[in-house]
Protein backbone atom coordinates (compact mmCIF):
# COMPACT_ATOMS: atom_id res chain seq x y z
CA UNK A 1 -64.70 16.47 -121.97
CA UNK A 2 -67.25 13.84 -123.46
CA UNK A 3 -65.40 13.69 -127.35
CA UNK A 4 -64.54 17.47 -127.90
CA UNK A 5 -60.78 18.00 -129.50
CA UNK A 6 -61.60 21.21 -130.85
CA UNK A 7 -61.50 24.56 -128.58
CA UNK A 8 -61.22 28.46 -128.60
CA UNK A 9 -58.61 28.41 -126.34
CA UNK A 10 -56.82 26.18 -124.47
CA UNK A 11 -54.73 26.27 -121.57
CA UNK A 12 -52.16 24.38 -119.90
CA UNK A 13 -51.59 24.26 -116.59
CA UNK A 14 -54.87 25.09 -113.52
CA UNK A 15 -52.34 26.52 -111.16
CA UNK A 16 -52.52 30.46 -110.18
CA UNK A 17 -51.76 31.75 -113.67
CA UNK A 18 -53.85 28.91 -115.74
CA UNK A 19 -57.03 29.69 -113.79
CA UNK A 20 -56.98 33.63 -113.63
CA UNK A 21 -56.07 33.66 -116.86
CA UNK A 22 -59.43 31.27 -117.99
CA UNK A 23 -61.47 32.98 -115.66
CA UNK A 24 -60.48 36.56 -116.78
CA UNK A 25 -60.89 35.67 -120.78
CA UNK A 26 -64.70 34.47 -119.31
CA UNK A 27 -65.44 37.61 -117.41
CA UNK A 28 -64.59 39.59 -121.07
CA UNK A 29 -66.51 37.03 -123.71
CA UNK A 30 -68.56 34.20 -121.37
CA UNK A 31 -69.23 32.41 -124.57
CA UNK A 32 -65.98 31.36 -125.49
CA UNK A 33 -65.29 27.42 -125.38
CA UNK A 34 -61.90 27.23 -123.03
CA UNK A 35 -60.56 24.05 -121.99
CA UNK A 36 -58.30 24.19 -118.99
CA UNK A 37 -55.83 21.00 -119.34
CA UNK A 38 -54.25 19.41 -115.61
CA UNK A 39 -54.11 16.24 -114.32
CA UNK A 40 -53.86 17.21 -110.56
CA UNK A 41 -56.94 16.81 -107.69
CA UNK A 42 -55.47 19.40 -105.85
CA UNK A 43 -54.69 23.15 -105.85
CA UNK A 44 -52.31 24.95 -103.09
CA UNK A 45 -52.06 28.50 -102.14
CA UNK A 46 -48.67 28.19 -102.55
CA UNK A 47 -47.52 31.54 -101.23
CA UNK A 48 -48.64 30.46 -97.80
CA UNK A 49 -46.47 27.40 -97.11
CA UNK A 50 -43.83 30.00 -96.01
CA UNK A 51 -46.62 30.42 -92.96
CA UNK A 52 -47.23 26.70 -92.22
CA UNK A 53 -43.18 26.50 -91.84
CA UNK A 54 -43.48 28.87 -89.49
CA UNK A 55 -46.14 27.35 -87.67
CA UNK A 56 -48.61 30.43 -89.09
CA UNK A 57 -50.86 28.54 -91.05
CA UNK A 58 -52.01 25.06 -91.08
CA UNK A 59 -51.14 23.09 -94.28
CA UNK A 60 -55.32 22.64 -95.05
CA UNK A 61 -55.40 26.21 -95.00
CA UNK A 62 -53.51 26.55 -98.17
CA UNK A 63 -54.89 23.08 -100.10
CA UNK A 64 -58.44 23.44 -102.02
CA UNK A 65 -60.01 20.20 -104.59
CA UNK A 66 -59.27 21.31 -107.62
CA UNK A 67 -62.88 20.88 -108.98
CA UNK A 68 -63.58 23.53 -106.46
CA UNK A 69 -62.13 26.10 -108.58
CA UNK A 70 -62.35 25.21 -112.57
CA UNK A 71 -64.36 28.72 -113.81
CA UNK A 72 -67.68 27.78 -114.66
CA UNK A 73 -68.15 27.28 -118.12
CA UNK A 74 -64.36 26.25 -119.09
CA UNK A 75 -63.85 22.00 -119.85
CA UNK A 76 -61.51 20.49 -117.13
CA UNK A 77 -59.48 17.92 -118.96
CA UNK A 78 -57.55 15.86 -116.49
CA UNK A 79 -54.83 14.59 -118.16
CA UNK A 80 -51.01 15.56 -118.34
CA UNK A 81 -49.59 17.37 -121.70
CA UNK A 82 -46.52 15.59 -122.94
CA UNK A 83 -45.88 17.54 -126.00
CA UNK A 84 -46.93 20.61 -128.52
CA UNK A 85 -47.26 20.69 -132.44
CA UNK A 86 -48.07 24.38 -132.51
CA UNK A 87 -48.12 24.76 -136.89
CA UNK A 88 -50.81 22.42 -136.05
CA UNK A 89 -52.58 24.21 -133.33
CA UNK A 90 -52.30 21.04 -131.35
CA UNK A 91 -51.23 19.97 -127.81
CA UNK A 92 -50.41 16.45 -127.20
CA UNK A 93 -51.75 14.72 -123.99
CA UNK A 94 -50.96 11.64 -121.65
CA UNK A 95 -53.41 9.35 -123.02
CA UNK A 96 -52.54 9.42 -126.32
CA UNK A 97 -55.34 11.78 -127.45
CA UNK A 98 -54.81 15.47 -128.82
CA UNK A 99 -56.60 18.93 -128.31
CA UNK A 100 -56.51 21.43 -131.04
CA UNK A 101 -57.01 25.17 -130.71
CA UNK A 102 -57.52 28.65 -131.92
CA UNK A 103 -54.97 30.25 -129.65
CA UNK A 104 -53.25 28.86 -126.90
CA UNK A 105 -52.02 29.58 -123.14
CA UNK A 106 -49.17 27.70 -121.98
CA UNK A 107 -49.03 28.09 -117.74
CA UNK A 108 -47.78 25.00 -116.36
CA UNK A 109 -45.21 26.83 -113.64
CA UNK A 110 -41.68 25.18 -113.28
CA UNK A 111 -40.45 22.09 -112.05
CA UNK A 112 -38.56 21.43 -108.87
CA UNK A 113 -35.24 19.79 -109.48
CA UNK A 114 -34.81 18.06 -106.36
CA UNK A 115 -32.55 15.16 -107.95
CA UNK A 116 -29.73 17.92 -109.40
CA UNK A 117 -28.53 17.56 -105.59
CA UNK A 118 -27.12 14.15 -104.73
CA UNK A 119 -28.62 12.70 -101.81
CA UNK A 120 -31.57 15.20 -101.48
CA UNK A 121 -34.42 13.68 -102.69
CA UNK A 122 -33.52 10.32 -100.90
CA UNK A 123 -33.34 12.66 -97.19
CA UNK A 124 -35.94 15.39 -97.29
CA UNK A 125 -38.89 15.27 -94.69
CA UNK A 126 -36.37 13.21 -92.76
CA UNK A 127 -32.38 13.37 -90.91
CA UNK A 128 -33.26 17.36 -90.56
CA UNK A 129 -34.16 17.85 -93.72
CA UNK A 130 -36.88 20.04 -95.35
CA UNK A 131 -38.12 22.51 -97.60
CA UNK A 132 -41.48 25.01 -97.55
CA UNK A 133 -41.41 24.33 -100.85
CA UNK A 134 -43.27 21.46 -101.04
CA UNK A 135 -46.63 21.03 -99.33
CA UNK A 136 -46.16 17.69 -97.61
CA UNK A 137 -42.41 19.10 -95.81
CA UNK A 138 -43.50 22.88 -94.70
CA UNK A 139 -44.75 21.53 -91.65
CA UNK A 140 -41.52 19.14 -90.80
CA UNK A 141 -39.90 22.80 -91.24
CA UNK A 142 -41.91 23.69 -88.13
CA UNK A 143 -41.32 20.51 -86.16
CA UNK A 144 -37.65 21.05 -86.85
CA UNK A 145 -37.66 24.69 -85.39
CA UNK A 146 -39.69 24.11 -82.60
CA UNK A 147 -37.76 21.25 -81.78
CA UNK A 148 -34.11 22.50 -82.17
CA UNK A 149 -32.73 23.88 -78.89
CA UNK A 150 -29.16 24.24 -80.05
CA UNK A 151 -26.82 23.28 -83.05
CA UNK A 152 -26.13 24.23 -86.78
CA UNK A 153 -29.25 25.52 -89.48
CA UNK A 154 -28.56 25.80 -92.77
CA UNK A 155 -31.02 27.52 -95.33
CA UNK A 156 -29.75 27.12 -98.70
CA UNK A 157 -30.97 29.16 -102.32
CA UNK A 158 -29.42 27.75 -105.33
CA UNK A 159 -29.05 29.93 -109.05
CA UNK A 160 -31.64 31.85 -110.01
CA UNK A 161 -34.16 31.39 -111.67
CA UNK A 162 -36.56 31.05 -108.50
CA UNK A 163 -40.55 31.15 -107.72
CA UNK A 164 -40.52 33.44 -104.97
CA UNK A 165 -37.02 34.31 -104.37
CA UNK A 166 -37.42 35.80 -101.34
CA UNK A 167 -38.75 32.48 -99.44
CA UNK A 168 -35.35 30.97 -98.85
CA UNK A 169 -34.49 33.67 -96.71
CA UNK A 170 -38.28 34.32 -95.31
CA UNK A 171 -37.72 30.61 -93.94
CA UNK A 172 -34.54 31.80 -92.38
CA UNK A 173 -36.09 34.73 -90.71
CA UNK A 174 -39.18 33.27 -89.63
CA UNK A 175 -36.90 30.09 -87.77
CA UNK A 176 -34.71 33.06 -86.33
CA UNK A 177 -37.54 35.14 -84.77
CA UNK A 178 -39.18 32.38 -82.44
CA UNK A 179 -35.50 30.80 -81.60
CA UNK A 180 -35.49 34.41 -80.13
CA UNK A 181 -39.17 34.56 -78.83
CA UNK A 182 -37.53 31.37 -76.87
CA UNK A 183 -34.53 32.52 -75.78
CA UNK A 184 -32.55 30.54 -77.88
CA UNK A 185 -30.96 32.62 -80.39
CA UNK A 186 -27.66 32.38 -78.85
CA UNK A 187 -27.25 28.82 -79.21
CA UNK A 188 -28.41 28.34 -82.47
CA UNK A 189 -25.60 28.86 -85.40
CA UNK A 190 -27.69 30.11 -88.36
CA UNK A 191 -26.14 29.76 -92.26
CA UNK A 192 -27.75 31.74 -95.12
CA UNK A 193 -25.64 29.81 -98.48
CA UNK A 194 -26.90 31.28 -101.36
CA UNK A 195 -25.13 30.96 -104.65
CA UNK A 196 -25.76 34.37 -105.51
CA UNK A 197 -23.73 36.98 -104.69
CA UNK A 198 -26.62 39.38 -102.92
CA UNK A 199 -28.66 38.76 -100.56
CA UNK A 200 -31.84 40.14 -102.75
CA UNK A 201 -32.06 41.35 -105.80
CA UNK A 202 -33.55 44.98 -105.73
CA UNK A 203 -30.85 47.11 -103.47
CA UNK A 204 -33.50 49.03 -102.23
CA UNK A 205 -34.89 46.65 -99.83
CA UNK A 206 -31.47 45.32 -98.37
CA UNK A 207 -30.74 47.66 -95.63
CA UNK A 208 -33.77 46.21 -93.79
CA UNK A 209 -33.13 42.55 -94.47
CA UNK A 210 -29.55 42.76 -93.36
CA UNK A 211 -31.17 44.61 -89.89
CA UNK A 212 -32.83 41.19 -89.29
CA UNK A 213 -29.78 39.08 -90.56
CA UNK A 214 -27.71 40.86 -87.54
CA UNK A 215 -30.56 40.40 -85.07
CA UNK A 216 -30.72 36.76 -85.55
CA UNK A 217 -26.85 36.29 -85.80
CA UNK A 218 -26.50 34.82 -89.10
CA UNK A 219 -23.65 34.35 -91.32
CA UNK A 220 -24.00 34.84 -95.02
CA UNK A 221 -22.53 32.43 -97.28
CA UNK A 222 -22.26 33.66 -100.79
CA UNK A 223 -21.34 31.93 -103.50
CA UNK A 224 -22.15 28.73 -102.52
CA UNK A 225 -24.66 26.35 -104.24
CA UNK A 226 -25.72 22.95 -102.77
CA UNK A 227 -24.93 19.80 -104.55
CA UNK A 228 -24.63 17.47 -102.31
CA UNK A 229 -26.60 15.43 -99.07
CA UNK A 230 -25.94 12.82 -97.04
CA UNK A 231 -29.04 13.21 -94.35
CA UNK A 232 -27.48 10.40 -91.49
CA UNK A 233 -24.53 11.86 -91.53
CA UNK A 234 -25.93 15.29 -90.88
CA UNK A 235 -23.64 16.51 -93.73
CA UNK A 236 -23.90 18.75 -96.68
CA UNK A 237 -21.39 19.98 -99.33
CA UNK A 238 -21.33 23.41 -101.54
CA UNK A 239 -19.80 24.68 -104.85
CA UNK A 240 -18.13 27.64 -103.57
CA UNK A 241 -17.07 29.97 -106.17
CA UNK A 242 -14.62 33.28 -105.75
CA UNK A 243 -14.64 36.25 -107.72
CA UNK A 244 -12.68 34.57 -110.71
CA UNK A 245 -13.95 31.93 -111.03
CA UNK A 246 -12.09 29.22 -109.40
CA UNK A 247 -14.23 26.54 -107.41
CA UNK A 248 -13.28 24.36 -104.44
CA UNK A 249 -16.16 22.44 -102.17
CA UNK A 250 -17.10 23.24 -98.18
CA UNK A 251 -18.48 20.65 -96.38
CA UNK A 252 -20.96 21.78 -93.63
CA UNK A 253 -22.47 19.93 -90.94
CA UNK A 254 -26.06 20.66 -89.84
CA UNK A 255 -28.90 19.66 -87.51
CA UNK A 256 -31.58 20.99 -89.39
CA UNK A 257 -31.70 21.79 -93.08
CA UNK A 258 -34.14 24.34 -94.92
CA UNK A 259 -33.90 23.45 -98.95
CA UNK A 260 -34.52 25.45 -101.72
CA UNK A 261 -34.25 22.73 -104.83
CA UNK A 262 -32.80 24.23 -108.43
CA UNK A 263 -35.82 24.54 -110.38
CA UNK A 264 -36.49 25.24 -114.32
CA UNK A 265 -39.02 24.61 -116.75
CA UNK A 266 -40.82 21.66 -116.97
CA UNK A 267 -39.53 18.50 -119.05
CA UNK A 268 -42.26 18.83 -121.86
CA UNK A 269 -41.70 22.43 -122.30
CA UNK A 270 -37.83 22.43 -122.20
CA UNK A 271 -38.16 19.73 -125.27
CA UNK A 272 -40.69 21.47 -127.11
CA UNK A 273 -40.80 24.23 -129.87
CA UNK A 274 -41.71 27.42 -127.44
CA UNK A 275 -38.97 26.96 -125.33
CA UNK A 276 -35.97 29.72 -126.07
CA UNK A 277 -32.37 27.97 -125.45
CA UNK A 278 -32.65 28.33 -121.55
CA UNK A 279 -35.76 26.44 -121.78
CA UNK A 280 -38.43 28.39 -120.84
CA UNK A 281 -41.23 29.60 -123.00
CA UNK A 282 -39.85 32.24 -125.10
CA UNK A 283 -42.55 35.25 -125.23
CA UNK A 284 -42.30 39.18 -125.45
CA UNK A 285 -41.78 40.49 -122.02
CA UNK A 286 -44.32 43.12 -122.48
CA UNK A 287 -47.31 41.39 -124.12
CA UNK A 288 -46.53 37.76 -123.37
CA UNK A 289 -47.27 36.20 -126.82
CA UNK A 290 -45.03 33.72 -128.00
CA UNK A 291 -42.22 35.46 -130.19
CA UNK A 292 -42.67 33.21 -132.97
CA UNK A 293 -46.25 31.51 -132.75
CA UNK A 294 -48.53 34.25 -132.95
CA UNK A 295 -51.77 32.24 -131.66
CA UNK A 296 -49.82 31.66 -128.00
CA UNK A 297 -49.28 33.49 -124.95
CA UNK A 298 -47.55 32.38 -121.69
CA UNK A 299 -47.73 33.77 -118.08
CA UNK A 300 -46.56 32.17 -114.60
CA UNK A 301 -42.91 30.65 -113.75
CA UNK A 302 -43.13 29.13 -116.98
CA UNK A 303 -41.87 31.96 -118.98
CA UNK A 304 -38.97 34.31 -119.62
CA UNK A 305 -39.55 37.16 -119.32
CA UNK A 306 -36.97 38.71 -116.46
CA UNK A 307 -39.81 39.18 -113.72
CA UNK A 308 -40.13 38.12 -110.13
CA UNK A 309 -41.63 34.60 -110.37
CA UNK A 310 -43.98 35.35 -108.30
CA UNK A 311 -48.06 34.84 -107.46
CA UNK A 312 -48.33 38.67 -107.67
CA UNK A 313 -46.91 38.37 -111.16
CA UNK A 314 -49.32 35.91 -112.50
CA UNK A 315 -51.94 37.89 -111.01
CA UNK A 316 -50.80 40.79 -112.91
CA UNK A 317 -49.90 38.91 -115.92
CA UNK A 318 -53.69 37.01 -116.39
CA UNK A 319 -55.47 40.00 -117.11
CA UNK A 320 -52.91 41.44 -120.19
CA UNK A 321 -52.97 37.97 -121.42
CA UNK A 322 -56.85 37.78 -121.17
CA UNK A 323 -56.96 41.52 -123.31
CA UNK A 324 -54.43 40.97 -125.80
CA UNK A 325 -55.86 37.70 -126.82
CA UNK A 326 -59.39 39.24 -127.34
CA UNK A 327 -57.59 41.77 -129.28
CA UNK A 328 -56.13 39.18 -131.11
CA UNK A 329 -59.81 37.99 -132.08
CA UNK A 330 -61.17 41.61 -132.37
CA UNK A 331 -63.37 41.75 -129.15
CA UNK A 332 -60.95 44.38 -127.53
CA UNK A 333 -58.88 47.33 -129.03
CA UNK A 334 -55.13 47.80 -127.88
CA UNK A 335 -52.45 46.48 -126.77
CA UNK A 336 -51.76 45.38 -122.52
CA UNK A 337 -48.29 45.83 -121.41
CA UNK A 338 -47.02 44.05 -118.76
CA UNK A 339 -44.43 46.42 -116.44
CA UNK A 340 -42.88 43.40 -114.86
CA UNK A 341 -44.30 43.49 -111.62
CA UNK A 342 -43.97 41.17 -108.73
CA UNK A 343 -44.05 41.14 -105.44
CA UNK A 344 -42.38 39.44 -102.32
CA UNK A 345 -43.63 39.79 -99.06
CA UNK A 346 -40.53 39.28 -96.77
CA UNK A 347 -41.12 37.50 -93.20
CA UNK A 348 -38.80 39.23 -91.21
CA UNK A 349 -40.31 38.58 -88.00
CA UNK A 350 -43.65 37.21 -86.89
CA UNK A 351 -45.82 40.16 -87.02
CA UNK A 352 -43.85 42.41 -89.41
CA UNK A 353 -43.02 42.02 -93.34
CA UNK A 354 -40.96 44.27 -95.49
CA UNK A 355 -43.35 44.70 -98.77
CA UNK A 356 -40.85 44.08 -102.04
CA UNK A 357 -43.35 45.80 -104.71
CA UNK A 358 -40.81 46.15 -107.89
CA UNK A 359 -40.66 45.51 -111.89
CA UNK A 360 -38.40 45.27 -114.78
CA UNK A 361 -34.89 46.32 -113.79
CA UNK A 362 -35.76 46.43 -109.89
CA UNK A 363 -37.80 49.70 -110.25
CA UNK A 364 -39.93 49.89 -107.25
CA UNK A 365 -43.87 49.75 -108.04
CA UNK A 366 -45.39 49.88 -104.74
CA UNK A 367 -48.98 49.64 -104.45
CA UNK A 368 -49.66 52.01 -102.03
CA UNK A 369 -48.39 55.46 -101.14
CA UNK A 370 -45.33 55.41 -98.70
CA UNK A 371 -47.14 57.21 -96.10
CA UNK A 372 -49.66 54.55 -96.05
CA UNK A 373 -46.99 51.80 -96.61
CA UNK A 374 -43.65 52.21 -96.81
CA UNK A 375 -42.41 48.43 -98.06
CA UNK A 376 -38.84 49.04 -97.55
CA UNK A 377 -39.58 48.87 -94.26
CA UNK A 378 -41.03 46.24 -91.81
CA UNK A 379 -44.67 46.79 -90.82
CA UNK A 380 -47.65 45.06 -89.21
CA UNK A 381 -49.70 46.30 -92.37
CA UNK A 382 -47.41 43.81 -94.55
CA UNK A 383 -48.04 41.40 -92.35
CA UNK A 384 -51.79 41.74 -92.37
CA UNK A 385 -52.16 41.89 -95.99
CA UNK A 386 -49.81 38.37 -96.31
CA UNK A 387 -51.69 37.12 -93.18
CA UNK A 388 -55.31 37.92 -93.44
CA UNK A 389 -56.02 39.41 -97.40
CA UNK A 390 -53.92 38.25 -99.75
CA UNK A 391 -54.96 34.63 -99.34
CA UNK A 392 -58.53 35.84 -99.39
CA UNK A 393 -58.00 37.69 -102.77
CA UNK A 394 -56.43 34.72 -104.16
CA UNK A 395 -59.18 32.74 -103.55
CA UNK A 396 -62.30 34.72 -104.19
CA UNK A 397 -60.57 37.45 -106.01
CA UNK A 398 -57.72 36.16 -108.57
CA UNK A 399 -59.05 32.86 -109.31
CA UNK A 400 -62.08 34.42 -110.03
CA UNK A 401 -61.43 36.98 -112.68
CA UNK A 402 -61.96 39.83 -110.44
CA UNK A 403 -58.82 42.22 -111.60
CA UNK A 404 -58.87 44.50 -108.05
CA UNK A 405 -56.09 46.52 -108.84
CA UNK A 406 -54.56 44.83 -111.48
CA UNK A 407 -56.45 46.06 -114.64
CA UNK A 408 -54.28 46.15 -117.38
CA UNK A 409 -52.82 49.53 -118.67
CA UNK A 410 -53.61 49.63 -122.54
CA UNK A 411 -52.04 51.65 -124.79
């Protein structure tokens, strides 16, 4: 950073939406002065530790150095953002220093809450135990299912909102489809405890998904949110809630344990001015500037607008952020709009994936024509594209500015 404080743009956060977003402002005006603010030496393909927990994908696979993938001509400043003074244009770092900026882009994604259940944190990668959603435990998922002969799994999903709300059950499927490769389906006693009241969001993809819930003989738990572990004892405890309200706790023992933790926005963001009362960044759903600070815009898990949180959304997302903040400076003319898209590749089986394509209010946006791919139903296409292509278009495609079927629609 040598002593620069002063930049075009900054933006917080290097993960999937922080880096397309950099490197699509770059491919439309190369000489603006971006700095890209995170404090981590890695980056993960997060999408594919659903595949490492079932034993798809190595973890390495989905881990690159960070360095690896700044854009060219953006300022990496490694440090952590603790706060934001935006009628000063400034972000507040780690160190004690400060940035200032023209406009702003606040992507940090969300925070997994792994200490709002007692006895979690203190248990996972351990007792049966685990969670894909965390880079170091994805493969103890797949020791514990290719270990486990017989007994009690549990895959738990607690209130939304979610990144990737479909992988709670997509670790449930996956476990379920090579305990019947083995022939050991029958002696396996599979739990799906959500504490939502559907097993997925957008109707339309349900009849499928419940095809593969029979076929691998699990029960559905609704209603029931996790708050509580004790890993030796092979016990956990749920928040079960009935249709008026009234709540009363199930214990449930387990041998293995697939977690997904309560998540929301990160600490500095919940305490700072651009968070709305939920505590996420509070931005118009359609252009994703802040509603009240006119020189910020927000994309990723980090916001609220009511999308999918979802990789597919960020990648959709960088581009109208990238246009509407050149239009803000008079390089572009227009307006993006962002439709809400996201997508969820479901693992029903290994080999086959039911393609959720859908936006704002659960309309379905498929990408494809349904004769090509129909993503209500399973298919070995899906499973290609999340196998093969998508990681390859997140890598040289996404974080690279290239906007392969995602250029914005500007009206």
């Amino acid at each position: 950073m040598a002593n620069q404080t002063h930049f075009d743009v900054v933006v917080v956060g290097a993960g999937a939406g922080g880096i397309s977003a950099a490197a699509s402002l770059l491919k439309r005006k190369p000489d603006l002065n971006i700095a890209l603010v995170d404090k981590a030496d890695k980056h993960y393909y997060q999408p594919g530790w659903t595949m490492v927990g079932g034993g798809v994908f190595t973890p390495q696979q989905t881990e690159r150095p960070m360095a690896s993938l700044i854009p060219r001509g953006t300022t990496w400043v490694k440090a952590a953002v603790t706060g934001f003074e935006p009628d000063n244009n400034k972000v507040l770092l780690d160190d004690g220093k400060a940035l200032t900026y023209d406009r702003l882009i606040v992507a940090p994604g969300l925070k997994l809450n792994w200490d709002a259940v007692e006895g979690l944190s203190e248990t996972l990668g351990k007792n049966g135990v685990t969670s894909n959603y965390r880079f170091d435990l994805a493969p103890y998922t797949w020791k514990l299912v290719s270990e486990l002969k017989s007994g009690k799994a549990i895959f738990t999903q607690p209130p939304m909102p979610i990144k990737c709300a479909g992988a709670p059950q997509k670790a449930m499927y996956l476990s379920g489809d090579h305990w019947v490769r083995q022939g050991l389906i029958d002696k396996i006693d599979i739990h799906f405890c959500n504490a939502g009241g559907v097993l997925f969001g957008v109707a339309d993809y349900v009849p499928a998904l419940m095809e593969y819930v029979k076929r691998y003989h699990a029960t559905l738990n609704f209603s029931h949110n996790l708050v509580k572990v004790d890993g030796e004892a092979r016990t956990a405890w749920f928040d079960k809630t009935d249709a008026d309200g009234n709540k009363e706790t199930v214990e449930m023992q387990f041998d293995m344990m697939h977690v997904c933790p309560p998540q929301q926005a990160p600490d500095f963001i919940r305490s700072s001015p651009l968070a709305d009362q939920a505590g996420w960044v509070d931005v118009d759903q359609e252009t994703l500037k802040h509603k009240r600070y006119a020189n910020i815009w927000s994309l990723g898990d980090v916001m609220n607008a009511p999308n999918a949180k979802t990789a597919a959304a960020a990648r959709k997302q960088a581009p109208i952020v990238a246009f509407n903040m050149l239009a803000d400076m008079g390089v572009t003319k227009g307006e993006a709009r962002y439709n809400g898209y996201g997508s969820c590749p479901l693992t029903v089986e290994r080999g086959k994936i039911v393609l959720a394509e859908f936006g704002y209010g659960g309309k379905l946006l498929p990408s494809m024509p349904g004769w090509l791919l129909d993503g209500r139903r399973p298919t070995r296409m899906a499973w290609t594209l999340k196998k093969d292509f998508l990681p390859w278009l997140y890598w040289n495609g996404m974080l690279k500015g290239r906007e392969w079927l995602v250029a914005p629609d500007v009206v």
